[in-house]
C-alpha atoms as a PDB file:
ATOM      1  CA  UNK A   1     -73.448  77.835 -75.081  1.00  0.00           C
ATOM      2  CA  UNK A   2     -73.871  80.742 -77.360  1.00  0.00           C
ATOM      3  CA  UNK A   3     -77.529  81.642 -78.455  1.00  0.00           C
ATOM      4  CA  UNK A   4     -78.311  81.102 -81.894  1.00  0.00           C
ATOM      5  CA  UNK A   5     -82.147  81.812 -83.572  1.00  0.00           C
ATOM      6  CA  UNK A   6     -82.849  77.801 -83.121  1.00  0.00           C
ATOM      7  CA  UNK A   7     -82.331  78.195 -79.029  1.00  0.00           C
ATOM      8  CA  UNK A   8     -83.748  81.913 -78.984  1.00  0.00           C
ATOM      9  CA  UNK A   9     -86.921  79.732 -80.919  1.00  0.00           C
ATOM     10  CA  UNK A  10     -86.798  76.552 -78.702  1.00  0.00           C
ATOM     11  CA  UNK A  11     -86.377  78.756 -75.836  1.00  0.00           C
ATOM     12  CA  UNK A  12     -89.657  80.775 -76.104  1.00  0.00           C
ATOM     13  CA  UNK A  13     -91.239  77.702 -77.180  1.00  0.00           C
ATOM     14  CA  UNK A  14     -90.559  76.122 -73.298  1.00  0.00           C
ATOM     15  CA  UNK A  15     -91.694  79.255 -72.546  1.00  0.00           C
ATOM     16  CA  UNK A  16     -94.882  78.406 -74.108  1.00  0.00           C
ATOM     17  CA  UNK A  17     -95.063  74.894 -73.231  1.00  0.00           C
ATOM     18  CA  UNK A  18     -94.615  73.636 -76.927  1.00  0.00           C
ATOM     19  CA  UNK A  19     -92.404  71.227 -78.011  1.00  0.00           C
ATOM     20  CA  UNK A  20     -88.979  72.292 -79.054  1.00  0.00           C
ATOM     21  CA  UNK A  21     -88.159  72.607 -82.969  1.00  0.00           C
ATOM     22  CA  UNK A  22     -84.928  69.908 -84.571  1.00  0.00           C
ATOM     23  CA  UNK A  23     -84.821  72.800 -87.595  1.00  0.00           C
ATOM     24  CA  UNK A  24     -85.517  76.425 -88.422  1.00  0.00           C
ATOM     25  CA  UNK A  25     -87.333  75.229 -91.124  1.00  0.00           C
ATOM     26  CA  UNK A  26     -89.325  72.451 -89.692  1.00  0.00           C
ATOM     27  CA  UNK A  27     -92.980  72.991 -90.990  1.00  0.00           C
ATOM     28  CA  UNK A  28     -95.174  73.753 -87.829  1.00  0.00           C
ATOM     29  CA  UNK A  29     -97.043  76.876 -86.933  1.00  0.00           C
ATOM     30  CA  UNK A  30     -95.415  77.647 -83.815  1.00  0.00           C
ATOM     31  CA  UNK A  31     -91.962  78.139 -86.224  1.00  0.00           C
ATOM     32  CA  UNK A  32     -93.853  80.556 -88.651  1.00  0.00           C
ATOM     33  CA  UNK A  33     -95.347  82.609 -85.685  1.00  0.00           C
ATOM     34  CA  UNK A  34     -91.827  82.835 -84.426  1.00  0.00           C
ATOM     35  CA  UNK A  35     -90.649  83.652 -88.103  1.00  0.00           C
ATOM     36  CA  UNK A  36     -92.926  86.848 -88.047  1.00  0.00           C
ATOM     37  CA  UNK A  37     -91.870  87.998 -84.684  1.00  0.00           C
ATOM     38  CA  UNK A  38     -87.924  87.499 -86.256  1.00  0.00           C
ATOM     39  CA  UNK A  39     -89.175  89.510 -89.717  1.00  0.00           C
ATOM     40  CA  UNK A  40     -90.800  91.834 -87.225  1.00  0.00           C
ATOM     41  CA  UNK A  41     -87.773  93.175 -85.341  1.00  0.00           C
ATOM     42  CA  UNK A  42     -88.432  90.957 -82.600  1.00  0.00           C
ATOM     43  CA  UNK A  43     -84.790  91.454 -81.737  1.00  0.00           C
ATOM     44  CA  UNK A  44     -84.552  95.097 -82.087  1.00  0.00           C
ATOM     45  CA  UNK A  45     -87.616  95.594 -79.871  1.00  0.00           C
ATOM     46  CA  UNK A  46     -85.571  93.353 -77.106  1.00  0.00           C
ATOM     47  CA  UNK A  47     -82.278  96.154 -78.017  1.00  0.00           C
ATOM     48  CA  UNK A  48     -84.821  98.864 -77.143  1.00  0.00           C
ATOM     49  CA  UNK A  49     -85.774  98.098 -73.628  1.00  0.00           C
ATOM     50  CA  UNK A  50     -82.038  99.285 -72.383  1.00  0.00           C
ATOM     51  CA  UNK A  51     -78.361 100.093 -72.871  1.00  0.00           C
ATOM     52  CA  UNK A  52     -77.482  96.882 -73.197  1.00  0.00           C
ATOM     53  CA  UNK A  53     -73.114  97.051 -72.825  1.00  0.00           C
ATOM     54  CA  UNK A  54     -72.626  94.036 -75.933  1.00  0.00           C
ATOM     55  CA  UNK A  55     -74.494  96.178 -78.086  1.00  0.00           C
ATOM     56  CA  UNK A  56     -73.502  99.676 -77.634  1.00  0.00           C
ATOM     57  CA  UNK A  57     -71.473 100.984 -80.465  1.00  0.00           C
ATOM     58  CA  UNK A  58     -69.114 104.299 -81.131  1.00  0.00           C
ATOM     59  CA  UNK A  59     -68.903 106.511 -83.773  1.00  0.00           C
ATOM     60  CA  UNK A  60     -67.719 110.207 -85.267  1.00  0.00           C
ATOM     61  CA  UNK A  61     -70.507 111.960 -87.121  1.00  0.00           C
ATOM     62  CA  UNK A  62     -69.863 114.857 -89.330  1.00  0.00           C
ATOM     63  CA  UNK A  63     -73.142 116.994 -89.965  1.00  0.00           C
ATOM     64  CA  UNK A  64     -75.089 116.828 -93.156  1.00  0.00           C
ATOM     65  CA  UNK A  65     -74.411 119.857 -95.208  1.00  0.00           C
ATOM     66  CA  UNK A  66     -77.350 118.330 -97.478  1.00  0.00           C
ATOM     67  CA  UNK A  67     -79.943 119.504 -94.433  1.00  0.00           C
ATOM     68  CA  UNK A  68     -80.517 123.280 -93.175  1.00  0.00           C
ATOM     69  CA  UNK A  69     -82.580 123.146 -90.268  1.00  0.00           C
ATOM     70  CA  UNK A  70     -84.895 126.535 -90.086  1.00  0.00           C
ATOM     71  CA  UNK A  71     -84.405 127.293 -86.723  1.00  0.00           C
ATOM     72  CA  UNK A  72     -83.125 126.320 -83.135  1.00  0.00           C
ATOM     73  CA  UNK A  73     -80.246 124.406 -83.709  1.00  0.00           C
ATOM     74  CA  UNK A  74     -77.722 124.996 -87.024  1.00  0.00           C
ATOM     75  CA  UNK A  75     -76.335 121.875 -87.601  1.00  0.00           C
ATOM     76  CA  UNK A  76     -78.288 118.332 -88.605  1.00  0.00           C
ATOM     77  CA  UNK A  77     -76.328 114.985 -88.119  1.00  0.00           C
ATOM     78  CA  UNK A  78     -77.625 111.178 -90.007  1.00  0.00           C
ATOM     79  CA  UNK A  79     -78.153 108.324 -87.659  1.00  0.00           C
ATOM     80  CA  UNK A  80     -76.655 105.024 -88.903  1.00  0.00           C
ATOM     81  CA  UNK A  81     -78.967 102.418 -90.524  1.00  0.00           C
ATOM     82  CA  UNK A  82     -78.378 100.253 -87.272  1.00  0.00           C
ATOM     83  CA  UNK A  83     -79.043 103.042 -84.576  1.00  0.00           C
ATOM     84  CA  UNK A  84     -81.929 101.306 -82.029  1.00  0.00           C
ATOM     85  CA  UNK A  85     -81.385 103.978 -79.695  1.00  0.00           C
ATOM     86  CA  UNK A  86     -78.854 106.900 -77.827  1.00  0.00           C
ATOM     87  CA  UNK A  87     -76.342 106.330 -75.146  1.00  0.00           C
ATOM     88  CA  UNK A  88     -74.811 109.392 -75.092  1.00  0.00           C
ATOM     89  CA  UNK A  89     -73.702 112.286 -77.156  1.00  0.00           C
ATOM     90  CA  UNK A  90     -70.358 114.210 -76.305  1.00  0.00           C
ATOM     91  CA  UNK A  91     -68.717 116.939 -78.094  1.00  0.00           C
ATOM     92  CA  UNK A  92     -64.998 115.002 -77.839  1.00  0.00           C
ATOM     93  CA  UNK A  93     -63.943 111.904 -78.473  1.00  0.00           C
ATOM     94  CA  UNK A  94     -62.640 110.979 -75.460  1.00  0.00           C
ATOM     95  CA  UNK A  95     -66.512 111.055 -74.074  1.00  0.00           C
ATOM     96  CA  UNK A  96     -65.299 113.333 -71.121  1.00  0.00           C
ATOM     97  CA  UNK A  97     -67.637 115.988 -72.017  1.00  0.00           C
ATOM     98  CA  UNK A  98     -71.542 115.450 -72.273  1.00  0.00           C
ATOM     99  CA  UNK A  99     -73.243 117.270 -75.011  1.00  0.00           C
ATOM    100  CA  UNK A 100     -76.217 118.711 -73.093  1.00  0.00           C
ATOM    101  CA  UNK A 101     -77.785 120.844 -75.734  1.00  0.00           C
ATOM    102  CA  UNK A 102     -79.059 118.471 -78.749  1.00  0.00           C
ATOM    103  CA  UNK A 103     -81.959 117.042 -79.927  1.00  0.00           C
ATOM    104  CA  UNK A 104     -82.566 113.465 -80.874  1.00  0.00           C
ATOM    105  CA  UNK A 105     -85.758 113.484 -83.458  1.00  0.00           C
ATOM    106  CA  UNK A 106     -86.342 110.256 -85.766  1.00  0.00           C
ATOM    107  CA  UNK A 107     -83.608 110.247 -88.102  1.00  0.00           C
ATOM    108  CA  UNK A 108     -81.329 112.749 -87.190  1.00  0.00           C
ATOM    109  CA  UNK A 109     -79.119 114.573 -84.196  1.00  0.00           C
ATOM    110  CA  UNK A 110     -79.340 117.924 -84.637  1.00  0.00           C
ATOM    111  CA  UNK A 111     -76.719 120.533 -82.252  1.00  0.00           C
ATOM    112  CA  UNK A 112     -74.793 123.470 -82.845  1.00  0.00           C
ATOM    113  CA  UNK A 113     -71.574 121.490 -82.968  1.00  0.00           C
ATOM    114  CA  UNK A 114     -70.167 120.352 -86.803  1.00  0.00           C
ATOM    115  CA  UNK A 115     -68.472 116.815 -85.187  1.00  0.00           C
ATOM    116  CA  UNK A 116     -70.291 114.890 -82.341  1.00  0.00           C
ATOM    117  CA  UNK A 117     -69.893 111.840 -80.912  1.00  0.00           C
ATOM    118  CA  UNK A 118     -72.272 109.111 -80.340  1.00  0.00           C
ATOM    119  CA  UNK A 119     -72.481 106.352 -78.438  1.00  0.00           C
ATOM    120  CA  UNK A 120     -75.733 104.121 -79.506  1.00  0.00           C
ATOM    121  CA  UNK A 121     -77.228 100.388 -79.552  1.00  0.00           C
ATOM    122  CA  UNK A 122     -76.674  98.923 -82.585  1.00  0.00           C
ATOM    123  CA  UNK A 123     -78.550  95.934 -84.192  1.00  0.00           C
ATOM    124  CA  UNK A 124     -75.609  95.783 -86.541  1.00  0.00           C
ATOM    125  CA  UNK A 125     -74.006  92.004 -87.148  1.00  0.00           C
ATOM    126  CA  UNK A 126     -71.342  92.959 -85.331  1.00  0.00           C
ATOM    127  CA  UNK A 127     -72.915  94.237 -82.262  1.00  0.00           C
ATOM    128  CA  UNK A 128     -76.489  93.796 -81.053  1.00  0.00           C
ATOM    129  CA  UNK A 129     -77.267  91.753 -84.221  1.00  0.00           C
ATOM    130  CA  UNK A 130     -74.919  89.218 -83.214  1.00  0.00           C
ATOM    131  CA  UNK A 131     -76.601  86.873 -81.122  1.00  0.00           C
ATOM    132  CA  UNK A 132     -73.304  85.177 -80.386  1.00  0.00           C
ATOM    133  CA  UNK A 133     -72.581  88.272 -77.684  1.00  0.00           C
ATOM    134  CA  UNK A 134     -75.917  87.975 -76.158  1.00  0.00           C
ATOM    135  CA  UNK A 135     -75.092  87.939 -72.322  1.00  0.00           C
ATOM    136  CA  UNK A 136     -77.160  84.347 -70.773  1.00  0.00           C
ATOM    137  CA  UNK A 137     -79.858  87.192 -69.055  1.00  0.00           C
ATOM    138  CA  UNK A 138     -80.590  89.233 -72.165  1.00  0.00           C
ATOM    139  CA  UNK A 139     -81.333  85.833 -74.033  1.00  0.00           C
ATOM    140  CA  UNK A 140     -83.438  84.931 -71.528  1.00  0.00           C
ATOM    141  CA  UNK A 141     -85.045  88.240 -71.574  1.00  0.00           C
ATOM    142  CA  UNK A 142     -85.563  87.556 -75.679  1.00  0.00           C
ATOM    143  CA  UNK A 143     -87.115  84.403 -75.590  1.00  0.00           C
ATOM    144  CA  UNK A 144     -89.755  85.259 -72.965  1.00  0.00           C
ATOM    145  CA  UNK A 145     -90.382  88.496 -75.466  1.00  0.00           C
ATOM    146  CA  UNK A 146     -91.032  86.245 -78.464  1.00  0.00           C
ATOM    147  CA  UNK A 147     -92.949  83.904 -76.643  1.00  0.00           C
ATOM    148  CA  UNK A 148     -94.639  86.785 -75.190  1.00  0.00           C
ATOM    149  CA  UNK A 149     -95.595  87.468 -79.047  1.00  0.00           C
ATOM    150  CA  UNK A 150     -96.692  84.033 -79.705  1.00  0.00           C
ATOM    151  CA  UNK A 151     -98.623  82.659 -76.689  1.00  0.00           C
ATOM    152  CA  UNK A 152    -102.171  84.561 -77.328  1.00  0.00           C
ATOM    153  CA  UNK A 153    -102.070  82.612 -80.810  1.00  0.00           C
ATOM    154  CA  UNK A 154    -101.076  79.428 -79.268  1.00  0.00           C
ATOM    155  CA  UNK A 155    -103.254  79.042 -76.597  1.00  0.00           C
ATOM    156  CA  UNK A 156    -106.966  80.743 -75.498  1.00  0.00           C
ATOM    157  CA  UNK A 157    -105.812  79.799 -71.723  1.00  0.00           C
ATOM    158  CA  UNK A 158    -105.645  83.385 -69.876  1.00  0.00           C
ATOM    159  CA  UNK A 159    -103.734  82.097 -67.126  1.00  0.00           C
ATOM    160  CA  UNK A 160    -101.189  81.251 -69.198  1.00  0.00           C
ATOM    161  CA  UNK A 161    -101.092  83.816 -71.288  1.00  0.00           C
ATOM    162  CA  UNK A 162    -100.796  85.828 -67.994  1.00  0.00           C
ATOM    163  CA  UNK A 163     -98.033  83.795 -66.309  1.00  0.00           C
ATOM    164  CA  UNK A 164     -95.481  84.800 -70.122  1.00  0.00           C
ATOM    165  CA  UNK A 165     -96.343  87.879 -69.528  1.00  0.00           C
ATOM    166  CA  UNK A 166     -95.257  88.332 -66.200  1.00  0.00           C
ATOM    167  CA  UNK A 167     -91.664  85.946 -66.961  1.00  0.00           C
ATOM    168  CA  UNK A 168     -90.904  88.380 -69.961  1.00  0.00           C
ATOM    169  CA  UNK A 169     -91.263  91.369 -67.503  1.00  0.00           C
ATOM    170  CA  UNK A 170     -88.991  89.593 -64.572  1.00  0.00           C
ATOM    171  CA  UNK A 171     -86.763  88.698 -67.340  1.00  0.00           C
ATOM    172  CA  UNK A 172     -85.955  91.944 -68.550  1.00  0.00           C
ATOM    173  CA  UNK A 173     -85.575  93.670 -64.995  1.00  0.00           C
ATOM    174  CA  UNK A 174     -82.717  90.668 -64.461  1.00  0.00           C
ATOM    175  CA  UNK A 175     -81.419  91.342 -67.221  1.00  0.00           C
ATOM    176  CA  UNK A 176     -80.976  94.973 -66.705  1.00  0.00           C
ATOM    177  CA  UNK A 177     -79.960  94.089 -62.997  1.00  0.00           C
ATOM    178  CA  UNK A 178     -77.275  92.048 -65.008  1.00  0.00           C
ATOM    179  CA  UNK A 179     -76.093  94.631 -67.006  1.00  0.00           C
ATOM    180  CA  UNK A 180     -75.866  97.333 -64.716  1.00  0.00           C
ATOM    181  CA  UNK A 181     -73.283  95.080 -62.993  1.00  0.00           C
ATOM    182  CA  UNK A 182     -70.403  95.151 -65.801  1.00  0.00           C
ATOM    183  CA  UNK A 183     -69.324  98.483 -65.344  1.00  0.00           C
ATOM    184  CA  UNK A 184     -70.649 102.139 -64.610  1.00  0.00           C
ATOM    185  CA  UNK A 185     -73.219 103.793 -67.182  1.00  0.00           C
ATOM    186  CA  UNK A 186     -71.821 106.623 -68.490  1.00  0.00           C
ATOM    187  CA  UNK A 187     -75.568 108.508 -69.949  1.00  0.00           C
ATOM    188  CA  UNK A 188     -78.557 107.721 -68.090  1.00  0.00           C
ATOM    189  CA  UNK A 189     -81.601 106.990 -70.481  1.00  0.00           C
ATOM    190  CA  UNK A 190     -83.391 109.988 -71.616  1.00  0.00           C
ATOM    191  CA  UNK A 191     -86.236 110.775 -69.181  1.00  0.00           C
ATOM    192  CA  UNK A 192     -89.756 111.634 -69.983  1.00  0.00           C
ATOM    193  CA  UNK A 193     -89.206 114.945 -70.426  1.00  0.00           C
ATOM    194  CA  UNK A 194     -86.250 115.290 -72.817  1.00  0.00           C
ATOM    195  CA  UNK A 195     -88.571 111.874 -74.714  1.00  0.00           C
ATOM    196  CA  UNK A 196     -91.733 114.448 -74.697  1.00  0.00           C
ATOM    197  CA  UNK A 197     -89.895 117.416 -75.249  1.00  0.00           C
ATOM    198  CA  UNK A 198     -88.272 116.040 -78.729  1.00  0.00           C
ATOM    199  CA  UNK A 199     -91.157 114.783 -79.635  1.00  0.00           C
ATOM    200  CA  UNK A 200     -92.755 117.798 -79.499  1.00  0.00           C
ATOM    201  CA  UNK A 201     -90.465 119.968 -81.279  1.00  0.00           C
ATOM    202  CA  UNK A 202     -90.284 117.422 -83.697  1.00  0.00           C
ATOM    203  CA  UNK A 203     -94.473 118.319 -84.348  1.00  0.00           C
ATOM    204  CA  UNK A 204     -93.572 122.108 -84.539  1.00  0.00           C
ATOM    205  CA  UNK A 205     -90.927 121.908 -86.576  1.00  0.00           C
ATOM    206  CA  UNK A 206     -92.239 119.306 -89.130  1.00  0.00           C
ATOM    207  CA  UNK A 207     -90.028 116.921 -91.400  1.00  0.00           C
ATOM    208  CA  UNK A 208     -86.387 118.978 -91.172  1.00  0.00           C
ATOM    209  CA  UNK A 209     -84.987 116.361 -93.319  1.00  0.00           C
ATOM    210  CA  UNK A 210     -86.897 117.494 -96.324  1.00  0.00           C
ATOM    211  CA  UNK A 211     -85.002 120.966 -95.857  1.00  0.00           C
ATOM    212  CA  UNK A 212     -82.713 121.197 -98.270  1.00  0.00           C
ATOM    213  CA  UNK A 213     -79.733 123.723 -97.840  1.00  0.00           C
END
């Protein structure tokens, strides 16, 4: 059965040891909590946690000739509205060769090449937004995170708050398990480092995409 936003719902509500909703609009407060995780990116925080295959997404991009970095490197490319995070960037479209020297800041790519090619999660409709896909672990994974979100409003029982915890965290690492299984990853996850190290230039350099060429 594929997931749709009533099972994600009624699924972090077993979770939490509520009863189960008959409607998305049935008027009870464990719906509206789940509401504002939904309206929260509750689903886009679930895309972050890895590179999850149903939701990974190619495309060309073509620098911005509207943005001239100052310095480092030359050329600055847009993310797309639904990036949630990087795969991998290559310099060919055949994703045979790596593009070691880039940096990934906030909105932008930024590398010395004029075309690069990006593989990303996407919460697009089509892709990670598309619930449909969802593989049986990484909607498992989702509903412990929303009832995760929930359970400290629902109940004042620490044990229990303690025990969702713990399922959302043993729900993601099978889900990961689960995902490394369909096929080789091509781009391991950027490391601490290359994280710290963006951020940090990202400080020094201020807001390039306010520099206007």
């Amino acid at each position: 059965m594929s997931t749709t936003r009533l099972k994600l719902y009624n699924d972090a509500l077993t979770i939490c040891g509520e009863r189960i909703l008959a409607s998305l609009t049935e008027n009870r407060e464990p719906r509206r909590l789940l509401d504002h995780v939904w309206d929260n990116d509750g689903v886009k925080a679930c895309l972050e946690q890895g590179q999850w295959r149903f939701a990974i997404r190619t495309t060309m991009r073509d620098y911005d000739p509207s943005i001239t970095p100052e310095f480092g490197y030359q050329y600055a490319f847009q993310k797309p509205d639904d990036w949630v995070s990087t795969v991998g960037v290559c310099s060919d479209g055949f994703f045979r060769s790596p593009l070691n020297a880039y940096e990934d800041e906030e909105e932008f790519w930024y590398a010395d090449l004029q075309t690069i090619y990006v593989r990303y999660v996407s919460n697009d409709s089509n892709y990670g937004g598309d619930l449909s896909k969802w593989t049986v672990a990484f909607a498992d994974f989702a509903a412990a995170h929303f009832a995760s979100k929930i359970i400290f409003k629902l109940t004042s029982d620490e044990k229990k708050r303690n025990s969702v915890i713990q399922w959302e965290e043993r729900q993601l690492k099978r889900a990961k398990n689960h995902n490394a299984m369909g096929g080789p990853t091509q781009f391991p996850p950027a490391g601490s480092w290359s994280q710290s190290r963006s951020r940090r230039s990202s400080r020094e350099r201020g807001n390039r995409g306010s520099l206007i060429g």
